[in-house]
Structure formats: structure tokens, C-alpha cells
PDB file of N, CA and C in Angstrom:
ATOM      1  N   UNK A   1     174.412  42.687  -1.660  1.00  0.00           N
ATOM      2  CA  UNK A   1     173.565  43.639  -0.978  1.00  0.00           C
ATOM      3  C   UNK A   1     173.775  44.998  -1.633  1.00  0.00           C
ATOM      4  N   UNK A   2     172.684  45.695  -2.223  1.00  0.00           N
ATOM      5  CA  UNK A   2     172.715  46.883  -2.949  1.00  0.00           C
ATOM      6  C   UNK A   2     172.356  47.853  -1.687  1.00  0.00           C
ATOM      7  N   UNK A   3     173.264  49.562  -2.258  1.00  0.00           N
ATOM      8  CA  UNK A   3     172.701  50.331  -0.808  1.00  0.00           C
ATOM      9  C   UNK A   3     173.033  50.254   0.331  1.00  0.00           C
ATOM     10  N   UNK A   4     172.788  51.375   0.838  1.00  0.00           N
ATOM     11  CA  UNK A   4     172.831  51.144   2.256  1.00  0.00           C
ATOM     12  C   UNK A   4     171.757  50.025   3.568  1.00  0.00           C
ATOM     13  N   UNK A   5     172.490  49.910   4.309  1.00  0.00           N
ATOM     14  CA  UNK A   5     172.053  48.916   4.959  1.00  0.00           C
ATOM     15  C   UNK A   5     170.550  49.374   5.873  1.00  0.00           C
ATOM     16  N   UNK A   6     169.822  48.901   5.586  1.00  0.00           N
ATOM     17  CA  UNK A   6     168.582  48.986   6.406  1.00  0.00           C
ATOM     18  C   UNK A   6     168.539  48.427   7.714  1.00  0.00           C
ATOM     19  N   UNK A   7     169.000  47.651   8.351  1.00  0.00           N
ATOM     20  CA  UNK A   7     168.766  46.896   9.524  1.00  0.00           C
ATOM     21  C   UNK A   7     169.997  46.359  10.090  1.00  0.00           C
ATOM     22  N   UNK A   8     169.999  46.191  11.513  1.00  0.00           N
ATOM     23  CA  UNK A   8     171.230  45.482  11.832  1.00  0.00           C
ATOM     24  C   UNK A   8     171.881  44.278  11.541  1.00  0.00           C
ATOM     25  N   UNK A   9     171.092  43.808  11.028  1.00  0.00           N
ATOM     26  CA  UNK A   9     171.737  42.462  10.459  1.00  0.00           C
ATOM     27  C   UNK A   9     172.153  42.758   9.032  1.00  0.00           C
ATOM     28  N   UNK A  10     171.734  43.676   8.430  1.00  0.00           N
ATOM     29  CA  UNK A  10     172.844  43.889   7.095  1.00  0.00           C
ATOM     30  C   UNK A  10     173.811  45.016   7.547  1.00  0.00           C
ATOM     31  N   UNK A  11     173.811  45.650   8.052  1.00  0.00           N
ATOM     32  CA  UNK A  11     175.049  46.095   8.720  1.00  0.00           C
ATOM     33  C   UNK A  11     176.251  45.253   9.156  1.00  0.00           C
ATOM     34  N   UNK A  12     175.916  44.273  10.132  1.00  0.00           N
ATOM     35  CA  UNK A  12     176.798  43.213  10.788  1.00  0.00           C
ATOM     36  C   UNK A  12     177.339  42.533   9.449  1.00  0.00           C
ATOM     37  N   UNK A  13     176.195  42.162   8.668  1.00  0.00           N
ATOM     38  CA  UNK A  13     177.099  41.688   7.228  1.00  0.00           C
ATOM     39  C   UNK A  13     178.363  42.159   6.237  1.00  0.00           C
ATOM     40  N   UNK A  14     178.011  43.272   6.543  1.00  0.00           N
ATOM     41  CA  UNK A  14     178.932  44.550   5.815  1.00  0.00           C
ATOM     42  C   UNK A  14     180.137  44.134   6.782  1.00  0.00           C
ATOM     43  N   UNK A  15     179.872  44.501   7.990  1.00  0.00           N
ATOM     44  CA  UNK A  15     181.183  44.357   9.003  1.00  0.00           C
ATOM     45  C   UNK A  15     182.061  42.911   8.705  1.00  0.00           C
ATOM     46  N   UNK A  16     181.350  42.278   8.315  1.00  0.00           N
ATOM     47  CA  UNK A  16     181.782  40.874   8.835  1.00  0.00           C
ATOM     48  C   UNK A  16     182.791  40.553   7.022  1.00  0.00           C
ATOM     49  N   UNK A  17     182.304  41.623   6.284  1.00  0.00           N
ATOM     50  CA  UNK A  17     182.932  41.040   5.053  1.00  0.00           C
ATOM     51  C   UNK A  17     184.194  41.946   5.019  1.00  0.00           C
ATOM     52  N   UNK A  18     184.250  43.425   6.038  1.00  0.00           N
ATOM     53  CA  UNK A  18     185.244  44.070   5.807  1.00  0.00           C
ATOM     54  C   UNK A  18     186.317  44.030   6.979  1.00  0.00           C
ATOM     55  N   UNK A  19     185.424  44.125   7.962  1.00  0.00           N
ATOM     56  CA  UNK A  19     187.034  43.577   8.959  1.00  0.00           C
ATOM     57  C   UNK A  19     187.979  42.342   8.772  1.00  0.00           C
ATOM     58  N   UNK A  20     188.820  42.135   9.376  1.00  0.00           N
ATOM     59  CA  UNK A  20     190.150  41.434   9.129  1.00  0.00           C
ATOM     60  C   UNK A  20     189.321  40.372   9.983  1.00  0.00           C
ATOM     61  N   UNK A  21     189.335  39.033   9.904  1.00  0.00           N
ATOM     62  CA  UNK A  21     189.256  37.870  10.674  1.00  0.00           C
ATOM     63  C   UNK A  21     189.163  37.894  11.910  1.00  0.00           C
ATOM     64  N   UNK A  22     190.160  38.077  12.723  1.00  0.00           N
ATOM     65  CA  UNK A  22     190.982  38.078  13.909  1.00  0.00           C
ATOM     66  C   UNK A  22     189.691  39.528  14.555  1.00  0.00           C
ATOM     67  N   UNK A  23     189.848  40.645  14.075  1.00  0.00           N
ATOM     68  CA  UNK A  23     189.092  41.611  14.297  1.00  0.00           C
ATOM     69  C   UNK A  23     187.525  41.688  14.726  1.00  0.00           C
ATOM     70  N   UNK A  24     186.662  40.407  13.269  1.00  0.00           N
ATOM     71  CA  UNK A  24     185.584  40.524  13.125  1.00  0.00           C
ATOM     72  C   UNK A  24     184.918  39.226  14.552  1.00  0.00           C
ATOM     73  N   UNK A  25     186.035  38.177  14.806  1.00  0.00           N
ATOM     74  CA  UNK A  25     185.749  37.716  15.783  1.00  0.00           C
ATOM     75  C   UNK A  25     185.747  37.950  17.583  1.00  0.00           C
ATOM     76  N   UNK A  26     186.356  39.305  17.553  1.00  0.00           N
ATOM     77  CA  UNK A  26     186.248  39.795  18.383  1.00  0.00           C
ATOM     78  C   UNK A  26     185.187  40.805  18.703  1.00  0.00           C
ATOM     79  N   UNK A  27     185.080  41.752  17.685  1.00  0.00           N
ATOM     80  CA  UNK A  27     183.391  42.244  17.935  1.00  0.00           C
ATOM     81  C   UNK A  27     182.798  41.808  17.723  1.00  0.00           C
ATOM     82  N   UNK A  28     182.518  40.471  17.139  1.00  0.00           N
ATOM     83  CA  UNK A  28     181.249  39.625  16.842  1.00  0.00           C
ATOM     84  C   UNK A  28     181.124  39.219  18.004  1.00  0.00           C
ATOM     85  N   UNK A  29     181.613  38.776  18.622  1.00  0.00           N
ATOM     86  CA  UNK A  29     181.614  37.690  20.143  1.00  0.00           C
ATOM     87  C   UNK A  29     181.208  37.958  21.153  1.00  0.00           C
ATOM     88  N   UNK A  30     181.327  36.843  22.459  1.00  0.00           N
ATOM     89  CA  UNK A  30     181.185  37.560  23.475  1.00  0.00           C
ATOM     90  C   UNK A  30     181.863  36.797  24.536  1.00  0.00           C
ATOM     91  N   UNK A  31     181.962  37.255  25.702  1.00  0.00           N
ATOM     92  CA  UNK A  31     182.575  36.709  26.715  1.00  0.00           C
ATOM     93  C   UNK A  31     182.170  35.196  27.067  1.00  0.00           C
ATOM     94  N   UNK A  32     183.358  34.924  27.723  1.00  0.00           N
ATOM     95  CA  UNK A  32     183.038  33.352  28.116  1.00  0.00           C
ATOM     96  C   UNK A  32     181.814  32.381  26.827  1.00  0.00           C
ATOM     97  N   UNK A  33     181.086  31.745  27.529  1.00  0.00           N
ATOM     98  CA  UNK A  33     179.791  31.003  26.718  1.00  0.00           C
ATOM     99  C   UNK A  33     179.056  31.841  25.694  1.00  0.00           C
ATOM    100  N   UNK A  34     179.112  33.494  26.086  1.00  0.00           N
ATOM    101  CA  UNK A  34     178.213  34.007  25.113  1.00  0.00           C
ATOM    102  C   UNK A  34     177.053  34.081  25.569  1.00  0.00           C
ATOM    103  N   UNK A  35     176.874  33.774  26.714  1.00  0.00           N
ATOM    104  CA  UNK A  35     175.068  33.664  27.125  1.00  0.00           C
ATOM    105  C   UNK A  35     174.185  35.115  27.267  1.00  0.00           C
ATOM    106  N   UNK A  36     175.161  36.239  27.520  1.00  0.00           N
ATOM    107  CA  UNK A  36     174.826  37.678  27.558  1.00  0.00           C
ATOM    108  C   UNK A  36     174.503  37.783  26.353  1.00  0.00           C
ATOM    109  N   UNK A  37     175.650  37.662  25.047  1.00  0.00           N
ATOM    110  CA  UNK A  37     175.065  38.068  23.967  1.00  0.00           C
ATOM    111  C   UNK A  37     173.763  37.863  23.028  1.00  0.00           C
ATOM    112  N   UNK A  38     173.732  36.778  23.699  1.00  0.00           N
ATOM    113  CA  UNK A  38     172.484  35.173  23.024  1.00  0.00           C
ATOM    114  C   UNK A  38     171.194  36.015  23.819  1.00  0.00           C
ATOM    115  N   UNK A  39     171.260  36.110  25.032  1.00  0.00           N
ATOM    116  CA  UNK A  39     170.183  36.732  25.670  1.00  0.00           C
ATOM    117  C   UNK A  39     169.761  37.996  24.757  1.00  0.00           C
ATOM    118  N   UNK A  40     170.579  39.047  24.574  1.00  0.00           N
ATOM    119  CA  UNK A  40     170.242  40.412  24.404  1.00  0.00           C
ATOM    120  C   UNK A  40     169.998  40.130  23.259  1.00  0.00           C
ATOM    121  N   UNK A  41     170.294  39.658  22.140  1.00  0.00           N
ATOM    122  CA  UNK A  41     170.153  39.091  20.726  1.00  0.00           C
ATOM    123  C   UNK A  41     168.535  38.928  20.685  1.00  0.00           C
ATOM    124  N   UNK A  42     168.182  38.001  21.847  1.00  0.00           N
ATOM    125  CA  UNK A  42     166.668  37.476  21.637  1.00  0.00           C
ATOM    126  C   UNK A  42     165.840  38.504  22.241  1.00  0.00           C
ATOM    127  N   UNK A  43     166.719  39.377  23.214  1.00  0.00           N
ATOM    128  CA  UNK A  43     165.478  40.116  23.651  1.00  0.00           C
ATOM    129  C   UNK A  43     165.183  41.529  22.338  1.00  0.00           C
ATOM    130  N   UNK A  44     166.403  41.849  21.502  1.00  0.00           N
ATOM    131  CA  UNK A  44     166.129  42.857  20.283  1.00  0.00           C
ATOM    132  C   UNK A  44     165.409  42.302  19.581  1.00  0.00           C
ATOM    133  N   UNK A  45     165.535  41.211  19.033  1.00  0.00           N
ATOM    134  CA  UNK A  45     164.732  40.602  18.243  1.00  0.00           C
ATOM    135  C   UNK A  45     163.066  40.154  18.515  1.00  0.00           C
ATOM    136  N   UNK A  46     163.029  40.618  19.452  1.00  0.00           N
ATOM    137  CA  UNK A  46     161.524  41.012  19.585  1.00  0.00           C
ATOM    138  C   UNK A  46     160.946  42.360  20.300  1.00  0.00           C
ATOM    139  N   UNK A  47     161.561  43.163  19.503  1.00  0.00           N
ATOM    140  CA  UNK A  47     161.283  45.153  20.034  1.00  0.00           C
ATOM    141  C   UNK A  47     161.028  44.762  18.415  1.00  0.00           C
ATOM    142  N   UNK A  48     159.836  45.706  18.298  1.00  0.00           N
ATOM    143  CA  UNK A  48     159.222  45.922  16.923  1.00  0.00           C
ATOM    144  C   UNK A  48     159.258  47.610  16.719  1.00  0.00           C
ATOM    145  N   UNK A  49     160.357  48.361  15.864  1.00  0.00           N
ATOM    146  CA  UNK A  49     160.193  49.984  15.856  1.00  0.00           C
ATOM    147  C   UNK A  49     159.183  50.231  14.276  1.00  0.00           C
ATOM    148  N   UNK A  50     157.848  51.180  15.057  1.00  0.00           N
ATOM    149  CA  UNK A  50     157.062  51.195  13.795  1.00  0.00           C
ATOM    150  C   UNK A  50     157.330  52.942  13.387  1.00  0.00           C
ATOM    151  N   UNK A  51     158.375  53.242  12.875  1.00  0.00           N
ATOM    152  CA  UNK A  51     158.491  54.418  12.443  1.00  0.00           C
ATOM    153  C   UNK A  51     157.081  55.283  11.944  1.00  0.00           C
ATOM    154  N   UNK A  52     156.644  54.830  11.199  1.00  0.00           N
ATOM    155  CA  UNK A  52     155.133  55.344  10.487  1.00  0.00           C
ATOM    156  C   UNK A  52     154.343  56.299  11.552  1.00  0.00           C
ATOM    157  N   UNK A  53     154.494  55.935  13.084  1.00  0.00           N
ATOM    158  CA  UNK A  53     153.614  56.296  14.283  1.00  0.00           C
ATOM    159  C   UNK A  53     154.042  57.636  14.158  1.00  0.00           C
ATOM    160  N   UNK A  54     155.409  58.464  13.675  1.00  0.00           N
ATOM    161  CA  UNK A  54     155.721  60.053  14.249  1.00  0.00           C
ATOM    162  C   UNK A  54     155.284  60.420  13.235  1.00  0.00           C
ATOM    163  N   UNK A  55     154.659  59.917  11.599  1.00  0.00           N
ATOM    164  CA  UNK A  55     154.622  60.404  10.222  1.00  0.00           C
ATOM    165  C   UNK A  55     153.703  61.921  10.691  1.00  0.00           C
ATOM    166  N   UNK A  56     153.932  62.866  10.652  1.00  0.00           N
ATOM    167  CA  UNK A  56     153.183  64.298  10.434  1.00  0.00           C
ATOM    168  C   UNK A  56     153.278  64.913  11.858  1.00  0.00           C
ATOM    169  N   UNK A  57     154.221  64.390  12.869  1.00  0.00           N
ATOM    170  CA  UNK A  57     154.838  65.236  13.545  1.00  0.00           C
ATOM    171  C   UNK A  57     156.147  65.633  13.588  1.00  0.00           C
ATOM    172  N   UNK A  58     156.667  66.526  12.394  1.00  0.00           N
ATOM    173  CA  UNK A  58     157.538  67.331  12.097  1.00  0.00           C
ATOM    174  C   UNK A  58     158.539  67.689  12.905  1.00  0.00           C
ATOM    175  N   UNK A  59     157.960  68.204  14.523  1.00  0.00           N
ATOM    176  CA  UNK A  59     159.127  68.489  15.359  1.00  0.00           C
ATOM    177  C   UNK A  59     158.605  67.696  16.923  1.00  0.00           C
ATOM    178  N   UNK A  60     158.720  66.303  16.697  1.00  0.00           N
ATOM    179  CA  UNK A  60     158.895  65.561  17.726  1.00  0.00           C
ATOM    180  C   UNK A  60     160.142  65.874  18.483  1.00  0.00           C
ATOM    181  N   UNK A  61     159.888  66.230  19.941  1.00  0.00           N
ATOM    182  CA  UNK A  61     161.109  66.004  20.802  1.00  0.00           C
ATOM    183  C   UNK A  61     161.659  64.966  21.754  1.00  0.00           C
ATOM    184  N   UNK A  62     162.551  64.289  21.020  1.00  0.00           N
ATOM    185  CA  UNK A  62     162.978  63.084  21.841  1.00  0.00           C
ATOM    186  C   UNK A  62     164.373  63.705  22.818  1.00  0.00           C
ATOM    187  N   UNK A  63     164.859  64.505  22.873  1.00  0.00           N
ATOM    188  CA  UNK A  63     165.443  64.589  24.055  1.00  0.00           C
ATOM    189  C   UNK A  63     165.664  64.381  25.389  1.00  0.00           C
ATOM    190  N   UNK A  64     165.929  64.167  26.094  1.00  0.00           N
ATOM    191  CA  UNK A  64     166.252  63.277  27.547  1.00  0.00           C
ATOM    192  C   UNK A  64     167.528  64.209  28.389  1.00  0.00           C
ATOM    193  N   UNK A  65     167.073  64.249  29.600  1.00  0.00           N
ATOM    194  CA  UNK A  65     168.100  64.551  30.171  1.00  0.00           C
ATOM    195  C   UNK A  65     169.048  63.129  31.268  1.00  0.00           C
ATOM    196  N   UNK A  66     170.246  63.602  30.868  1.00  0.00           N
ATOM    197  CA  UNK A  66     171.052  62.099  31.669  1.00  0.00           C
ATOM    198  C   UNK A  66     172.210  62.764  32.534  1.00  0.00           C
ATOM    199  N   UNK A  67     172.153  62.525  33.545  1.00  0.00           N
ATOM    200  CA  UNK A  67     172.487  62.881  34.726  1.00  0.00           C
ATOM    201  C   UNK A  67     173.054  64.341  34.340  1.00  0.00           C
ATOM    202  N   UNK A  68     171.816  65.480  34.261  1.00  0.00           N
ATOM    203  CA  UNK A  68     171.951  66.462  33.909  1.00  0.00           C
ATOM    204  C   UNK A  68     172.227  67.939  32.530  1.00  0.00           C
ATOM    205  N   UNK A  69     173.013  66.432  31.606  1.00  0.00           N
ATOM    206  CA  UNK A  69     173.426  66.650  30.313  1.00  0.00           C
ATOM    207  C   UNK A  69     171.898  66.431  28.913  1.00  0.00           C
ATOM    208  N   UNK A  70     171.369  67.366  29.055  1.00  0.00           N
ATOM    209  CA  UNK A  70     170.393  67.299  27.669  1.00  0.00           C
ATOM    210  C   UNK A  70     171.184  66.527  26.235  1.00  0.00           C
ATOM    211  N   UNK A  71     170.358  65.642  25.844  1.00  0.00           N
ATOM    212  CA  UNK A  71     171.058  64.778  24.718  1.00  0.00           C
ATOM    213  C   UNK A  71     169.668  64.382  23.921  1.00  0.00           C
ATOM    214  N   UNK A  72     169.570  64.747  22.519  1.00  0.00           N
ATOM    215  CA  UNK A  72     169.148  64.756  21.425  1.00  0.00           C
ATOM    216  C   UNK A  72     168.179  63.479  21.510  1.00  0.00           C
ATOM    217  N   UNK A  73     168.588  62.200  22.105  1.00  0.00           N
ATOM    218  CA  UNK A  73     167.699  61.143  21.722  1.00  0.00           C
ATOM    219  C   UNK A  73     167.699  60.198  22.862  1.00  0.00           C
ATOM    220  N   UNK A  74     166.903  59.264  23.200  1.00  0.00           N
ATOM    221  CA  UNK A  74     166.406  58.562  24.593  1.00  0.00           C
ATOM    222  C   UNK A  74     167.219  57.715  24.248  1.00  0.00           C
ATOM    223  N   UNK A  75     168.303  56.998  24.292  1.00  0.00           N
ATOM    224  CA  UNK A  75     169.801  56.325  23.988  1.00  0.00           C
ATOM    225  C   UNK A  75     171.087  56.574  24.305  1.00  0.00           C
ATOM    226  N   UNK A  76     172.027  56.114  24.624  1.00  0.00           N
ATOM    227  CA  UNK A  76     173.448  56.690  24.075  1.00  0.00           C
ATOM    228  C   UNK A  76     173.948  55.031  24.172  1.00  0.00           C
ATOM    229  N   UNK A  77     175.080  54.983  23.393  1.00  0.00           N
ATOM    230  CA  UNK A  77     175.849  54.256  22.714  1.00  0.00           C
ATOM    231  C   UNK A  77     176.752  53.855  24.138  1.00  0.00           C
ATOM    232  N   UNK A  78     176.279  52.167  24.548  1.00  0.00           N
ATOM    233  CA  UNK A  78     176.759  51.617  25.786  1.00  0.00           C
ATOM    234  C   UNK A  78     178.597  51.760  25.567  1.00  0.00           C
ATOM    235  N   UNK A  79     179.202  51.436  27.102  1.00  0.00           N
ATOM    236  CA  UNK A  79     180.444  51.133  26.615  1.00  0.00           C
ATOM    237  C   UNK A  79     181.002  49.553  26.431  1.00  0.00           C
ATOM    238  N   UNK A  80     182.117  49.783  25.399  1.00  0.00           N
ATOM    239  CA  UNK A  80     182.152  48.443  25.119  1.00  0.00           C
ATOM    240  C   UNK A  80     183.946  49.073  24.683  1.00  0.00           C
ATOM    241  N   UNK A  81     184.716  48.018  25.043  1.00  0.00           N
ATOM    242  CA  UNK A  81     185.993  48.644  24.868  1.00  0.00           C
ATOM    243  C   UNK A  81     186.854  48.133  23.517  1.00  0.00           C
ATOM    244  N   UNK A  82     188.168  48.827  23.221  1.00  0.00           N
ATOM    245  CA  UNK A  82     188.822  48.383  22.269  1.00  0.00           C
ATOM    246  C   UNK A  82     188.189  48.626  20.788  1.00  0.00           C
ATOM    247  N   UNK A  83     187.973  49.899  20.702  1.00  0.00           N
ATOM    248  CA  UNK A  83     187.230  50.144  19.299  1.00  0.00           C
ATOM    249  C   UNK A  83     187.948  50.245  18.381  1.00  0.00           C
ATOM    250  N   UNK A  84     189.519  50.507  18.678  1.00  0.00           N
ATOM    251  CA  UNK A  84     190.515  50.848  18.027  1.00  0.00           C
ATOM    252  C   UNK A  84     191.078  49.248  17.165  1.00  0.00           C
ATOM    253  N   UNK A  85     190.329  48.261  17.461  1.00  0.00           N
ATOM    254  CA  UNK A  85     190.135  47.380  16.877  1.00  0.00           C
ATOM    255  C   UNK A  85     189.221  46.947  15.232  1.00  0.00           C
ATOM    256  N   UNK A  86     188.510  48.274  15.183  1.00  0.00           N
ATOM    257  CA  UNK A  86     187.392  48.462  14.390  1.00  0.00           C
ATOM    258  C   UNK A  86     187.570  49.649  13.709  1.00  0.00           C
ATOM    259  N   UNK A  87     188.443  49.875  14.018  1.00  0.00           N
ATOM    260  CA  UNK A  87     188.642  51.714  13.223  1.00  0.00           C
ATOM    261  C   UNK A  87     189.811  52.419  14.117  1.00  0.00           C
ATOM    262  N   UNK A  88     190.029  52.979  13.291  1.00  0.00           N
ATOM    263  CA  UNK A  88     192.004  53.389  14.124  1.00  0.00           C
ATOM    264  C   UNK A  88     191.789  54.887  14.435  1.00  0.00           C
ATOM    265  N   UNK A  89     190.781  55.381  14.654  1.00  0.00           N
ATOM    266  CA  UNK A  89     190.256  56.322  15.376  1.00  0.00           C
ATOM    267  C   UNK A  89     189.621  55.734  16.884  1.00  0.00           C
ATOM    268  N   UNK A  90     189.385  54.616  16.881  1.00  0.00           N
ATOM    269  CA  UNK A  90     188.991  54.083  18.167  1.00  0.00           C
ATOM    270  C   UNK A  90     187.585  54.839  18.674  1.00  0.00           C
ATOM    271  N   UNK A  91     187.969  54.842  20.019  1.00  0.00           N
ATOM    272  CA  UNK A  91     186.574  55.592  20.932  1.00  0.00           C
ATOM    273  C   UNK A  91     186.632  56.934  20.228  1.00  0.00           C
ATOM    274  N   UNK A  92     187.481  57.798  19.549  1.00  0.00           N
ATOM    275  CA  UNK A  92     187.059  59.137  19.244  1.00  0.00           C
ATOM    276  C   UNK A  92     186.492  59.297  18.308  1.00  0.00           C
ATOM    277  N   UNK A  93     186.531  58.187  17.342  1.00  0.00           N
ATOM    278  CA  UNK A  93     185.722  58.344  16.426  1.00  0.00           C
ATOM    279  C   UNK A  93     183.917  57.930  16.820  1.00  0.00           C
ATOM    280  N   UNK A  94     183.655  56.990  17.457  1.00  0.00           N
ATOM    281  CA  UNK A  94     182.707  56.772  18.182  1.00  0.00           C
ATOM    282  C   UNK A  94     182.145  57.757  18.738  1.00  0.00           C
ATOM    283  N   UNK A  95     182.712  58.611  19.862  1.00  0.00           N
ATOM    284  CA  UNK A  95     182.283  59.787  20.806  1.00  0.00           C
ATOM    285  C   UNK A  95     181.792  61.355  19.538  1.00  0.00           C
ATOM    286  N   UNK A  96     182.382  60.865  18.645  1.00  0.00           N
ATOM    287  CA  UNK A  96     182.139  61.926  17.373  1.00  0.00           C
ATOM    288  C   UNK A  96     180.686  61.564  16.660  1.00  0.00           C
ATOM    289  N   UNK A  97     180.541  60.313  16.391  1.00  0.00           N
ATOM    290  CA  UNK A  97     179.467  59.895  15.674  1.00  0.00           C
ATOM    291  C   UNK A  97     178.143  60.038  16.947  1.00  0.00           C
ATOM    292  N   UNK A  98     178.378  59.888  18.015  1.00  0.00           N
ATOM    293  CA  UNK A  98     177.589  59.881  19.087  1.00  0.00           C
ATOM    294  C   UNK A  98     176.836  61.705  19.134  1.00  0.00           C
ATOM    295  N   UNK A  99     177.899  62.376  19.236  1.00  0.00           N
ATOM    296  CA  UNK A  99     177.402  63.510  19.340  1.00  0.00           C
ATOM    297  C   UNK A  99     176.950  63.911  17.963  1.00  0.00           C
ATOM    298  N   UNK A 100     177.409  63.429  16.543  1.00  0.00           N
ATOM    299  CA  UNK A 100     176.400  64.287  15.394  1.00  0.00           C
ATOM    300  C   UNK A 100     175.194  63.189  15.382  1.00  0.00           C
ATOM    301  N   UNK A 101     175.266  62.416  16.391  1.00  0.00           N
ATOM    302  CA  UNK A 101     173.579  61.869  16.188  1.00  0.00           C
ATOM    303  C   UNK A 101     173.022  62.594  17.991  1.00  0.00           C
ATOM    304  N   UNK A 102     173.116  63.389  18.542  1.00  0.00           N
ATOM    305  CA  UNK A 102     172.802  64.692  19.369  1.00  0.00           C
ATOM    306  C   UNK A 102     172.772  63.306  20.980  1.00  0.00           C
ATOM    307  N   UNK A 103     173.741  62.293  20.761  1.00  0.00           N
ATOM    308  CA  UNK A 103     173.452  61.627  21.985  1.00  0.00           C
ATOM    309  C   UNK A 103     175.331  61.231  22.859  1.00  0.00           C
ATOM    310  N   UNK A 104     175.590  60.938  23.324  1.00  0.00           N
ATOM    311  CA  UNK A 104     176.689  60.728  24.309  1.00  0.00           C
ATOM    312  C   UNK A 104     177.224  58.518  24.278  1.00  0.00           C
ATOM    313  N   UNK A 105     178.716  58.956  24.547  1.00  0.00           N
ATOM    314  CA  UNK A 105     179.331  57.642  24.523  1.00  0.00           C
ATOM    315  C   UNK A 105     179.726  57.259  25.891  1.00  0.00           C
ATOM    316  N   UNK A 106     179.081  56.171  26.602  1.00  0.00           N
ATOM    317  CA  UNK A 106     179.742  55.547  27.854  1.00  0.00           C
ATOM    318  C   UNK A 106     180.638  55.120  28.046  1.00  0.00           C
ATOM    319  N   UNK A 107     181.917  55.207  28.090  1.00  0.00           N
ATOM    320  CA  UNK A 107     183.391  54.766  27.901  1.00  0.00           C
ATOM    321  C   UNK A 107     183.242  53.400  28.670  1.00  0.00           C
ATOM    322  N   UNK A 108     184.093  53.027  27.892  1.00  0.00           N
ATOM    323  CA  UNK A 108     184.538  51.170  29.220  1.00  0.00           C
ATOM    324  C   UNK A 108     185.611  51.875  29.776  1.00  0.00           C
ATOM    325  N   UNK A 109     185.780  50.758  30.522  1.00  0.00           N
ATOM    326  CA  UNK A 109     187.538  50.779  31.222  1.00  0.00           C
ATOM    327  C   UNK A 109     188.424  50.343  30.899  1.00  0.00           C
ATOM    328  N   UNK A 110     187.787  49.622  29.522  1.00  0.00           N
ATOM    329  CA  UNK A 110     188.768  48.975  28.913  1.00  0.00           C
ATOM    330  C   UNK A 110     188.994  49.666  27.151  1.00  0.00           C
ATOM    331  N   UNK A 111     188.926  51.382  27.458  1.00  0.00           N
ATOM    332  CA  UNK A 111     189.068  52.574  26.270  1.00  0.00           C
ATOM    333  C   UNK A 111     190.561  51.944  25.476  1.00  0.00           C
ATOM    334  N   UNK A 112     190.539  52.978  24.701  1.00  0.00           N
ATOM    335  CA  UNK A 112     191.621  52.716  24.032  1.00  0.00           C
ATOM    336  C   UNK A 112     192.587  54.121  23.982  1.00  0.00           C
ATOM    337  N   UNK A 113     191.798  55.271  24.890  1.00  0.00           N
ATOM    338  CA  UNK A 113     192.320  56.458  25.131  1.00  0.00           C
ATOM    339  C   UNK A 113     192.200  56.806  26.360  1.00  0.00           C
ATOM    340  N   UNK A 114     192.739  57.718  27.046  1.00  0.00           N
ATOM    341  CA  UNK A 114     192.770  58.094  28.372  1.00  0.00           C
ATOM    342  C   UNK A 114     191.706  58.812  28.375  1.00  0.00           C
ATOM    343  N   UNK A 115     190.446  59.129  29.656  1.00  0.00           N
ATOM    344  CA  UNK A 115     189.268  59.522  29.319  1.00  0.00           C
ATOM    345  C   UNK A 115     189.808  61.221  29.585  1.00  0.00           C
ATOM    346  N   UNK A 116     191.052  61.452  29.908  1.00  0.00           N
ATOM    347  CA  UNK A 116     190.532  63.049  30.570  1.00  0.00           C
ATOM    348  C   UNK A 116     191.477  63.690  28.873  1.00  0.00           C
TER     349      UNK A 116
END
């Protein structure tokens, strides 16, 4: 694969060739049977994003307000715990990438840092 990754599935590829084994089967996965993941899998896989639609509006505003907090884009990055599994910055590195893309991180309960 030349370049950067265009889509989530060459992303996941990238992941899957650089994490450690033990690692890559744990964020690959999912609880019990997997039937959550299998579900949400099929329901992305049929959202079609046609970028082309904003071409020549320059200063589209996707901002959103979430429970009060103005944030850059109609998203934020669910929680999902143990990131420190994936990068030894853990959730802070996450909560960092969240905010230079102008949106917010939902912590689990199952962080890898104390939230306060």
C-alpha cells in the first residue's frame, strides 16, 4: 500500500501490520460473539460520504453544540477504553488528536488515566 491511507479499511491494515499480535487482537475485536461489532460494521458500510457536495463552499460551518461545549465538527470520538494498548500515550494522546481535529473525546470507564 503506497501513501497514506484513504479509507478505513486501509487504515485497519496499517494497524493490523504494526501492532504487536496480542494488541491488534484486542482492538480488532469485540466483546463476547462480536454481534455489536458485526452490526455496526454493516451499518458503516452502507453510509455513502460524497465529499464533492461542499466543493465551492469555502467556509462551511459544521460546528455543533454538545451539551453546551461548541466543537468544530458533528462527531466526537466514542469512548472505548485501554488505548494505552495502542500507543503509550493512551487516552491523552487521543483527547489531543480530538481537539486538533476541533471535536471532543468520550472517556470509558475503563480509561487508562484518571479523568480529573
Amino acid at each position: 500500500m503506497a501513501g497514506e491511507p484513504i479509507n478505513l479499511y486501509e487504515l485497519e491494515a496499517i494497524c493490523e501490520q504494526t501492532l504487536p499480535l496480542n494488541e491488534w487482537d484486542y482492538v480488532a475485536g469485540g466483546a463476547t460473539d462480536e454481534i455489536t461489532l458485526s452490526r455496526t460494521r454493516s451499518v458503516f458500510d452502507h453510509i455513502a460520504l460524497r465529499p464533492r457536495m461542499l466543493a465551492g463552499i469555502p467556509d462551511a460551518d459544521l460546528s455543533v453544540s454538545v451539551l453546551g461545549q461548541r466543537i468544530g465538527l458533528p462527531f466526537m470520538l466514542s469512548p472505548c477504553g485501554s488505548h494505552k494498548r495502542a500507543h503509550e500515550d493512551g487516552e491523552l494522546a487521543s483527547a489531543r488528536a480530538a481537539a486538533a481535529a476541533g471535536t471532543i473525546l468520550a472517556v470509558s470507564a475503563n480509561c487508562s488515566y484518571a479523568p480529573d
